[in-house]
PDB file of N, CA and C in Angstrom:
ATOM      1  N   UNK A   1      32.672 132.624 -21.116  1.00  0.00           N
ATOM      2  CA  UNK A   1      32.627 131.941 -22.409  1.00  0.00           C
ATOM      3  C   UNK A   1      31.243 132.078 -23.052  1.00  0.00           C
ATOM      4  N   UNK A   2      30.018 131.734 -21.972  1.00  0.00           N
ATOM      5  CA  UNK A   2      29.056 131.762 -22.913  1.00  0.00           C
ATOM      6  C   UNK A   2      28.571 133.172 -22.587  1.00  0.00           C
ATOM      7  N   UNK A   3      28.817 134.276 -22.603  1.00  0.00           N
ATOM      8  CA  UNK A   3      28.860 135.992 -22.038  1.00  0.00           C
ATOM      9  C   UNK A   3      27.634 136.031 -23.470  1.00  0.00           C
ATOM     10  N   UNK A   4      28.023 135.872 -24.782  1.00  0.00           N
ATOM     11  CA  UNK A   4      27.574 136.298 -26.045  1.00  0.00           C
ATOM     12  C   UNK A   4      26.191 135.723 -25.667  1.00  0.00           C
ATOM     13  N   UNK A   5      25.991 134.150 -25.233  1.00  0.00           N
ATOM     14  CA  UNK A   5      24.718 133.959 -25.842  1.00  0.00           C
ATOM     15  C   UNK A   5      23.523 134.100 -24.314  1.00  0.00           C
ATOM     16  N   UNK A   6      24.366 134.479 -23.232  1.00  0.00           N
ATOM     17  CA  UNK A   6      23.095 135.057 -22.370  1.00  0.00           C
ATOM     18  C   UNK A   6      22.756 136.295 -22.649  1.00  0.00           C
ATOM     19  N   UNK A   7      23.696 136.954 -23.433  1.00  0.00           N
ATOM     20  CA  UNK A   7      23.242 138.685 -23.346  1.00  0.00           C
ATOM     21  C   UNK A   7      22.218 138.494 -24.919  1.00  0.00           C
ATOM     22  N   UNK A   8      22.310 137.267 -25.590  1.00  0.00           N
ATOM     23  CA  UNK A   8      21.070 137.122 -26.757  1.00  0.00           C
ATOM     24  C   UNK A   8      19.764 136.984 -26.373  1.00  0.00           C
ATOM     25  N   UNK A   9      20.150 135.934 -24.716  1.00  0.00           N
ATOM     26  CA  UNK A   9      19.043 135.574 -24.114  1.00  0.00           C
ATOM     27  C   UNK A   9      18.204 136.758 -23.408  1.00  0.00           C
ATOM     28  N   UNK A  10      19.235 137.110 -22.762  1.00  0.00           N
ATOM     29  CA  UNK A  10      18.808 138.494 -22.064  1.00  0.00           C
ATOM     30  C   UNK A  10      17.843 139.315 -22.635  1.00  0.00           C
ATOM     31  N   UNK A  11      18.241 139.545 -24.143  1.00  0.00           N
ATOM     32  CA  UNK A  11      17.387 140.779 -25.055  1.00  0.00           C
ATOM     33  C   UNK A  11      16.480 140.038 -25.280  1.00  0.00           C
ATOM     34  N   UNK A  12      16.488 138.598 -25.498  1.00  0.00           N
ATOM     35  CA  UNK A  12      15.495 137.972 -26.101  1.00  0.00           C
ATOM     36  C   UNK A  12      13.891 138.371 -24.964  1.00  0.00           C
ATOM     37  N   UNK A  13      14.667 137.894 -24.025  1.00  0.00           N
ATOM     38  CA  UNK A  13      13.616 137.686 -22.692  1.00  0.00           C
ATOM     39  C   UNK A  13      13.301 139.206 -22.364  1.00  0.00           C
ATOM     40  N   UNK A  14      14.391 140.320 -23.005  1.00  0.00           N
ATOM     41  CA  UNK A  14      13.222 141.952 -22.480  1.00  0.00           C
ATOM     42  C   UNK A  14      12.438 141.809 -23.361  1.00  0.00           C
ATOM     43  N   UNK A  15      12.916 141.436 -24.673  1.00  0.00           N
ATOM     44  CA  UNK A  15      11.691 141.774 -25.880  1.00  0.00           C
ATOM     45  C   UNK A  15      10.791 141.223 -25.615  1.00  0.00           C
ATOM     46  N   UNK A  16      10.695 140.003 -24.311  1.00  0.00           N
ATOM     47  CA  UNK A  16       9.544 139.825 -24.341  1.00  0.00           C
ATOM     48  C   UNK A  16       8.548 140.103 -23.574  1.00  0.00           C
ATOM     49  N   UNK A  17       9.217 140.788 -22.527  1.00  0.00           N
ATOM     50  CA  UNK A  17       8.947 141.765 -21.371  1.00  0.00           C
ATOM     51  C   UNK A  17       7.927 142.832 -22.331  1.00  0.00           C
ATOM     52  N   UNK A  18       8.563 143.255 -22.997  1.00  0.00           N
ATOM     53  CA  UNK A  18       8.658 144.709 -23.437  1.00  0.00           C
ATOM     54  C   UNK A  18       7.048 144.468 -24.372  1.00  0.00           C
ATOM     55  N   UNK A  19       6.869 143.112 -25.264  1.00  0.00           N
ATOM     56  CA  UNK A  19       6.152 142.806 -25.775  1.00  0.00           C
ATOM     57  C   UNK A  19       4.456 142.425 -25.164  1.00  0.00           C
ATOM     58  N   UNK A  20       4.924 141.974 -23.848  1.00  0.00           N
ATOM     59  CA  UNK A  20       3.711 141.509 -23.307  1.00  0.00           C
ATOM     60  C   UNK A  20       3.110 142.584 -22.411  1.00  0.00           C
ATOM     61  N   UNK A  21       4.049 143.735 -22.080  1.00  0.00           N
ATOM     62  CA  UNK A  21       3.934 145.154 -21.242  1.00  0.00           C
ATOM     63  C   UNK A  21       2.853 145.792 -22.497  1.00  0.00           C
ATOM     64  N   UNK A  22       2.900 146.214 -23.513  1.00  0.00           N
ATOM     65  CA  UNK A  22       2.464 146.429 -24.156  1.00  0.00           C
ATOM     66  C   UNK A  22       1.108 145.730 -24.630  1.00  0.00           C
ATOM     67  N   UNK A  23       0.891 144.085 -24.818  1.00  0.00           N
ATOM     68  CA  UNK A  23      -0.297 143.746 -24.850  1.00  0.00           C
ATOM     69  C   UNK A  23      -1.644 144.069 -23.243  1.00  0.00           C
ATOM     70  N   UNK A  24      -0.620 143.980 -22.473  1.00  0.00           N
ATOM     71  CA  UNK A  24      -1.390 144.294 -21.087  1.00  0.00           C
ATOM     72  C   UNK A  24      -2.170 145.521 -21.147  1.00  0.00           C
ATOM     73  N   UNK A  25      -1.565 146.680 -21.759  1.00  0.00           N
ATOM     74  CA  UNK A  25      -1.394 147.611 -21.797  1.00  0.00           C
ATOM     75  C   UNK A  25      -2.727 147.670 -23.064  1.00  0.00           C
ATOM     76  N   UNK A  26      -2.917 147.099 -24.087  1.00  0.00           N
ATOM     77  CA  UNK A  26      -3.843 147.484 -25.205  1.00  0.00           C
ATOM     78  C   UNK A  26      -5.281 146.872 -24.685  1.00  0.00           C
ATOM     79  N   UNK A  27      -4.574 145.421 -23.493  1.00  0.00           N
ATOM     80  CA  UNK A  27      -5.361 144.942 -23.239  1.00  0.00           C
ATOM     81  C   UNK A  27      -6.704 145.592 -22.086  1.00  0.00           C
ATOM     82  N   UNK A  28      -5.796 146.296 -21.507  1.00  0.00           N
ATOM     83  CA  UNK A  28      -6.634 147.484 -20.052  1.00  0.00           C
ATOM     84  C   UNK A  28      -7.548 148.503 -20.735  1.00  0.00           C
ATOM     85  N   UNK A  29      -6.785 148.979 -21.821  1.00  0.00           N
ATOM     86  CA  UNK A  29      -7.611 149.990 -22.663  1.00  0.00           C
ATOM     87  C   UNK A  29      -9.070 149.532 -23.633  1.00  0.00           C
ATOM     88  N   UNK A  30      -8.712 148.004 -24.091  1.00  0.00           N
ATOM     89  CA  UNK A  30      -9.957 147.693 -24.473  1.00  0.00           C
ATOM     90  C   UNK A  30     -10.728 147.022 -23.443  1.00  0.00           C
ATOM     91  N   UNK A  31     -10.822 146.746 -22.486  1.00  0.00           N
ATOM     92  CA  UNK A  31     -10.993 146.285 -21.039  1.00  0.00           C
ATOM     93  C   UNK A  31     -11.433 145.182 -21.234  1.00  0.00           C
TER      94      UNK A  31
END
C-alpha cells in the first residue's frame, strides 16, 4: 500500500546520498 511513498523516500534519501558524495568530494579537493 504504501510501495509509492517509500520509493519517494527512497529517491529522496539517494539524492541525498548522491548530494553529500559530491560535497565530500569538492570538499577533499579544496582540502
Amino acid at each position: 500500500m504504501h510501495n509509492t511513498r517509500l520509493r519517494k523516500i527512497a529517491r529522496g534519501i539517494d539524492a541525498l546520498h548522491d548530494h553529500g558524495d559530491i560535497g565530500l568530494a569538492h570538499a577533499q579537493r579544496n582540502g
